[in-house]
Protein backbone atom coordinates (compact mmCIF):
# COMPACT_ATOMS: atom_id res chain seq x y z
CA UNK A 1 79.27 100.55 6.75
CA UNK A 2 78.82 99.34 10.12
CA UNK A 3 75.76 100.46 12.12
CA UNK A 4 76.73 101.21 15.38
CA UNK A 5 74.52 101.12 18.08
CA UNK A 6 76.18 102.21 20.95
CA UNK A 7 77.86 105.69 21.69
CA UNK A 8 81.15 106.09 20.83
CA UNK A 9 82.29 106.63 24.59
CA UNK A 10 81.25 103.33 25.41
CA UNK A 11 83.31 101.30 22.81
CA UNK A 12 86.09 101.62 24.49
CA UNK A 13 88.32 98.22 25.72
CA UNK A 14 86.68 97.24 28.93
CA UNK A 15 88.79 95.94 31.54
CA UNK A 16 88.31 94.22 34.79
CA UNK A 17 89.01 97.07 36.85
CA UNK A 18 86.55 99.08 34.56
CA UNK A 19 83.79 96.58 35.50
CA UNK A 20 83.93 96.42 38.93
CA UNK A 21 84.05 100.28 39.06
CA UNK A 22 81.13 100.45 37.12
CA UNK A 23 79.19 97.91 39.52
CA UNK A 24 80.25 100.33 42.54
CA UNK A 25 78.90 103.01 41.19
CA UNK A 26 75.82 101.29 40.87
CA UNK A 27 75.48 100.55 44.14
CA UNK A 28 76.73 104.34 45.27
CA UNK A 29 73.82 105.95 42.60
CA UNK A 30 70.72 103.32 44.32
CA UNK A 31 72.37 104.10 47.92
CA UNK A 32 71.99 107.80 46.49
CA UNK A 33 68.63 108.19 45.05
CA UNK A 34 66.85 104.77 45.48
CA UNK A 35 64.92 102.89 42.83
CA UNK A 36 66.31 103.57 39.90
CA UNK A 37 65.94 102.34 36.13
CA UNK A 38 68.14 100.93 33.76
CA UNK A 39 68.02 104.26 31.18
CA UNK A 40 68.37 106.55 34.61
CA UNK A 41 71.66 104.60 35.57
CA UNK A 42 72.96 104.07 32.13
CA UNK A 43 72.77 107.89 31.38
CA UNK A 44 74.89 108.46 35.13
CA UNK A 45 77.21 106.37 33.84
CA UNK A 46 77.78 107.81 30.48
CA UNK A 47 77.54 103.76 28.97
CA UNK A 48 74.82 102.07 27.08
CA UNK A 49 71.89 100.24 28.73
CA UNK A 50 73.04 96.63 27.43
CA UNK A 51 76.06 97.26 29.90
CA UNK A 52 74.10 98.74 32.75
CA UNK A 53 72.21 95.32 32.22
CA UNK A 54 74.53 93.03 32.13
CA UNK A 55 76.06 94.60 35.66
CA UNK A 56 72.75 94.75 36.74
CA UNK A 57 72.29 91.10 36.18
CA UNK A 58 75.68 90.36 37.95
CA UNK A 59 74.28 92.20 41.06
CA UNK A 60 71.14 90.51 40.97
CA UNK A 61 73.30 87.23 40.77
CA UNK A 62 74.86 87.92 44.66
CA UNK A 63 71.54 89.64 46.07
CA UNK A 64 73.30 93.14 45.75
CA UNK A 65 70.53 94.89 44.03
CA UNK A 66 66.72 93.56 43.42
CA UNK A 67 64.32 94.87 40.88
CA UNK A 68 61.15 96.19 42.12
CA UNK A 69 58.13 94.47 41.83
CA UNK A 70 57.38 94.99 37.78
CA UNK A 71 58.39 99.09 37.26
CA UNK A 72 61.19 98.17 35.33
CA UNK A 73 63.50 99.54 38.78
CA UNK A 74 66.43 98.30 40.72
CA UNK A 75 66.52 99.00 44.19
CA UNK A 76 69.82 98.14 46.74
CA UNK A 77 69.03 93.84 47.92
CA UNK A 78 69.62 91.55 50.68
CA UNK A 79 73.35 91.33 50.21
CA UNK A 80 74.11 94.69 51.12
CA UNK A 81 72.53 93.66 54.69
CA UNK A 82 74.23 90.80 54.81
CA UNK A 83 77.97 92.15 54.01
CA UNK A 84 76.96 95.07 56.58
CA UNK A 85 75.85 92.37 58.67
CA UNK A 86 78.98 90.54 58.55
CA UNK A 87 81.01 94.16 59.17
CA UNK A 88 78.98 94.48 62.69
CA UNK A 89 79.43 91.33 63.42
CA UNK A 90 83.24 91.89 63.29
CA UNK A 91 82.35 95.33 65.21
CA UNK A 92 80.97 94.03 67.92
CA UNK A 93 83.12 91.21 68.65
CA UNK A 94 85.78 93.36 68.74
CA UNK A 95 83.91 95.83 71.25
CA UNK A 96 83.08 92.56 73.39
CA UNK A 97 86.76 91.51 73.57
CA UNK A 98 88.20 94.97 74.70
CA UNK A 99 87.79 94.81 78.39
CA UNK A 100 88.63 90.93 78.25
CA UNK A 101 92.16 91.84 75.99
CA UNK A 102 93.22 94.82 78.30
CA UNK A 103 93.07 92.05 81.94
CA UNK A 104 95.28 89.74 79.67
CA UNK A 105 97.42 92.27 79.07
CA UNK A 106 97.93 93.70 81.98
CA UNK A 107 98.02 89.80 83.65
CA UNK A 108 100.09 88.07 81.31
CA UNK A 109 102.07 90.99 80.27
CA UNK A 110 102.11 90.72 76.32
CA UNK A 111 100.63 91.88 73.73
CA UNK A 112 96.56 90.33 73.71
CA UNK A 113 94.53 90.48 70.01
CA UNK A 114 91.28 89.24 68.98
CA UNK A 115 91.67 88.38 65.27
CA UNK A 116 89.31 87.48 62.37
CA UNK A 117 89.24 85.78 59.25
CA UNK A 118 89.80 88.07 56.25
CA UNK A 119 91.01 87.42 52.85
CA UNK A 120 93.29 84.64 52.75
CA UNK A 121 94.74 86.03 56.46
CA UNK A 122 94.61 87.09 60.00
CA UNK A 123 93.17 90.77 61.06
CA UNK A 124 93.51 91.80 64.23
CA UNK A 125 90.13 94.09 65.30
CA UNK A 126 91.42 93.92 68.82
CA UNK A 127 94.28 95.18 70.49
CA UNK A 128 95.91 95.60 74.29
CA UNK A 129 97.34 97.40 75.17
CA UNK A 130 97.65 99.98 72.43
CA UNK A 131 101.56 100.73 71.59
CA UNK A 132 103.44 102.06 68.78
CA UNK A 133 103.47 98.78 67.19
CA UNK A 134 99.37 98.80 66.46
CA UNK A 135 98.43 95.83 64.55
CA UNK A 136 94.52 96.38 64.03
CA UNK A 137 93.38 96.33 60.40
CA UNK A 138 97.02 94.47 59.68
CA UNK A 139 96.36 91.99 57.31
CA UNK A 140 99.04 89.25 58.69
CA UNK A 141 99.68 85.32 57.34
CA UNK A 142 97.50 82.26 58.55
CA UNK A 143 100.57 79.95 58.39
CA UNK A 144 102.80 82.04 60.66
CA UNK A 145 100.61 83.24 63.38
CA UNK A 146 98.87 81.71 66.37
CA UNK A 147 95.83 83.11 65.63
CA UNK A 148 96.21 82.19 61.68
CA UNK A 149 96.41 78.40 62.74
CA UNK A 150 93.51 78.44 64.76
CA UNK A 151 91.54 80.01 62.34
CA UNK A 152 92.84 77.53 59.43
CA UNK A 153 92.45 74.80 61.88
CA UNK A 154 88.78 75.56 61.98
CA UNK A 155 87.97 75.83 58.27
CA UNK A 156 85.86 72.81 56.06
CA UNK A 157 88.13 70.41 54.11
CA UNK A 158 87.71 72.15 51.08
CA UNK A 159 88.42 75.18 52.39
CA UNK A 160 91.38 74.32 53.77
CA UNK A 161 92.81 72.16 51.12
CA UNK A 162 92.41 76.01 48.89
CA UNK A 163 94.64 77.26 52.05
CA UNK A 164 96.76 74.65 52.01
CA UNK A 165 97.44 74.94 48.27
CA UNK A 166 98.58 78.96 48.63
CA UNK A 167 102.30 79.74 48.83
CA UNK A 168 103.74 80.38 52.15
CA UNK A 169 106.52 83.10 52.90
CA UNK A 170 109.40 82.07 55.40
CA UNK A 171 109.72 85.08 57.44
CA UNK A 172 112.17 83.00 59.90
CA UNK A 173 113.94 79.73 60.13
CA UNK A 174 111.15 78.60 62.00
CA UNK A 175 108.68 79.32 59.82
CA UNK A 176 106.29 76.47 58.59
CA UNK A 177 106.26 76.36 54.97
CA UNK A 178 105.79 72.30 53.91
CA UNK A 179 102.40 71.75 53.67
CA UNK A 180 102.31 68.46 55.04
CA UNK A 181 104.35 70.25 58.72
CA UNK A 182 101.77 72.57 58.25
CA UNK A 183 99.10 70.10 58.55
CA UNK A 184 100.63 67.97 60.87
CA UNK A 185 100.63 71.27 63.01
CA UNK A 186 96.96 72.13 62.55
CA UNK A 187 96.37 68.43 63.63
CA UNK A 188 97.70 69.13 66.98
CA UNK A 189 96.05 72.18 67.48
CA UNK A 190 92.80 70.61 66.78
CA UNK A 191 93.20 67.90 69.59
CA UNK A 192 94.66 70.40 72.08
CA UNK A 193 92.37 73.34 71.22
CA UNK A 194 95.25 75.79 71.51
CA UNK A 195 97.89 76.83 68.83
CA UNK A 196 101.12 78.58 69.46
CA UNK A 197 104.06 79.95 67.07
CA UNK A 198 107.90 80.01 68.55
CA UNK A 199 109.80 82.37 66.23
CA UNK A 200 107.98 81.91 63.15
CA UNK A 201 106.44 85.30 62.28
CA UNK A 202 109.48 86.92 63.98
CA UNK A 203 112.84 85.26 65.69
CA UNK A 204 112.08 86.48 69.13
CA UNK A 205 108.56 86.74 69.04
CA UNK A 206 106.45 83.98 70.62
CA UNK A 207 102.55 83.32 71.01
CA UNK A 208 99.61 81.28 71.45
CA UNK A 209 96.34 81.57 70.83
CA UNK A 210 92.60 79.75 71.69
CA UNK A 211 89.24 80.04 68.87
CA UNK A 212 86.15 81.98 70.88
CA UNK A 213 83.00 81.23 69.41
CA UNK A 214 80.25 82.89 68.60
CA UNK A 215 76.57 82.72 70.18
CA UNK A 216 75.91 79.60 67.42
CA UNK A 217 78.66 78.08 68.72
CA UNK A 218 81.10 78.85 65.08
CA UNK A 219 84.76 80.09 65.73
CA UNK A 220 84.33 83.62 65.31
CA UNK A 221 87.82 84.84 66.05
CA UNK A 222 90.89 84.04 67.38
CA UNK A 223 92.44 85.04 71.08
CA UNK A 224 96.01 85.26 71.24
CA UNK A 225 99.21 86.64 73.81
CA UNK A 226 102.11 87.37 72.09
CA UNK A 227 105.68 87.96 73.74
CA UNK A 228 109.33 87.79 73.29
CA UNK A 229 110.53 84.59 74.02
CA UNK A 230 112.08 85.84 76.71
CA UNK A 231 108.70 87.02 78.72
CA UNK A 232 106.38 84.05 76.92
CA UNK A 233 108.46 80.85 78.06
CA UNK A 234 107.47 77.94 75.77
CA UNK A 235 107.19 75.79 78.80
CA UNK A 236 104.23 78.12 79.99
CA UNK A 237 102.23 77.77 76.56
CA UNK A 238 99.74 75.17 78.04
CA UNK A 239 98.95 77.62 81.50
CA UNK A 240 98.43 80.18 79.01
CA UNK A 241 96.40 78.64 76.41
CA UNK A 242 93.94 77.78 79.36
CA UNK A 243 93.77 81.46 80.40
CA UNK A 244 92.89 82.22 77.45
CA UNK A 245 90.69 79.30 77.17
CA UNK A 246 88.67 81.15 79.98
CA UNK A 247 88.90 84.33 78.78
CA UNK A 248 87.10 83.37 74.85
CA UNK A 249 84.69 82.01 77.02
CA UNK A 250 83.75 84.95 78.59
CA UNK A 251 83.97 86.98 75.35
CA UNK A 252 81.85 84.35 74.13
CA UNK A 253 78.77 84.96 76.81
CA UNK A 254 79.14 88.30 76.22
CA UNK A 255 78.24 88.13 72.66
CA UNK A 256 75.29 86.09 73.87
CA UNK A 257 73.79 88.47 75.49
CA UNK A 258 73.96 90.79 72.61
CA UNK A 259 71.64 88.47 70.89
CA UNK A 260 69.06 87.20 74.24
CA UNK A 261 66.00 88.92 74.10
């Protein structure tokens, strides 16, 4: 006979999903009731304490939890700060831009965003003015967006050789797909410190778009008017981009002063 150590209920096939629920709930029970031990969390979780471990370990890994001192507890770590952190940062920036988005807007007559970063694409966090057609917390592709280039154009090689390496969509016929366009592209918008899309999200939609930088100086976002072609005249990108160039920069000091003493 075999001896079985652990509980029936946890011999069940674990799967990925299963895992990274588990871990969650770890992090929900020490947000819950603090310190906590390995038997306490085990017994929440209805699993045996070699599991709770071995996610315990793999929090410990990434700063997410931290034992404390030598009790034998785990208590919520750096990492949880620092992924909070990031979420302010991405806050504030976006409360900084507002007043800055809603002149453009009104000046340039388009639609102004102030993107981010986030998984593998553009987010807008930003928006003016606010229509129907709200593209906050849209996920949209780096490849096929203003903001998207200027964001790629500012990652590390290796980064961006990852990017580059993705599969692109064609949304239009204008859409850059060929990686070696695509760099050629990113090129440019690193000398000219501007990028700009004409029809390749949408046929009739145009726009460009400037980095703004952070109080360390890092591209923290992207600035961007978009248009129909009709209203955002590829002739008039360059006028633009240095409004905009203006504008990030006062985005930019205002974030600075968030951080003076």
């Amino acid at each position: 006979m075999h001896n079985n150590t652990e509980p029936a209920a946890v011999r069940e096939p674990r799967s990925p999903s299963q895992t990274v629920d588990r871990a969650l709930s770890i992090l929900t029970l020490l947000a819950q009731r603090g310190p906590s031990g390995v038997t306490e969390l085990a017994r929440e979780l209805g699993v045996h304490k070699s599991t709770t471990t071995r996610l315990l370990a793999a929090l410990e890994k990434f700063r997410f939890v931290e034992q404390v001192g030598n009790r034998g507890k785990y208590r919520l770590g750096f990492g949880i700060v620092r992924l909070a952190g990031a979420t302010a940062a991405q806050l504030d920036i976006a409360k900084e831009a507002r007043p800055t988005c809603a002149r453009l807007a009104a000046e340039l007559r388009g639609t102004v965003s102030l993107s981010v970063l986030e998984g593998g694409g553009t987010t807008a966090v930003a928006q003016e003015p606010s229509t129907e057609r709200n593209w906050i917390g849209v996920r949209m592709p780096l490849h096929a967006t203003a903001t998207g280039k200027v964001l790629l154009a500012s990652l590390g090689f290796e980064e961006l050789s990852a990017a580059l390496e993705r599969p692109r969509q064609r949304f239009t016929a204008g859409t850059i797909t060929a990686g070696g366009a695509l760099l050629a592209d990113l090129n440019r918008v690193r000398d000219r410190g501007w990028a700009a899309t004409i029809g390749e999200l949408e046929a009739d939609l145009n726009s460009v778009a400037v980095p703004v930088r952070g109080p360390g100086g890092r591209i923290a976002g992207a600035l961007s008017v978009s248009a129909s072609a009709e209203h955002l005249d590829t002739d008039d990108f360059q006028d633009i981009a240095r409004l905009l160039v203006q504008a990030a920069d006062e985005i930019r000091l205002r974030l600075q002063r968030q951080v003076e003493p």
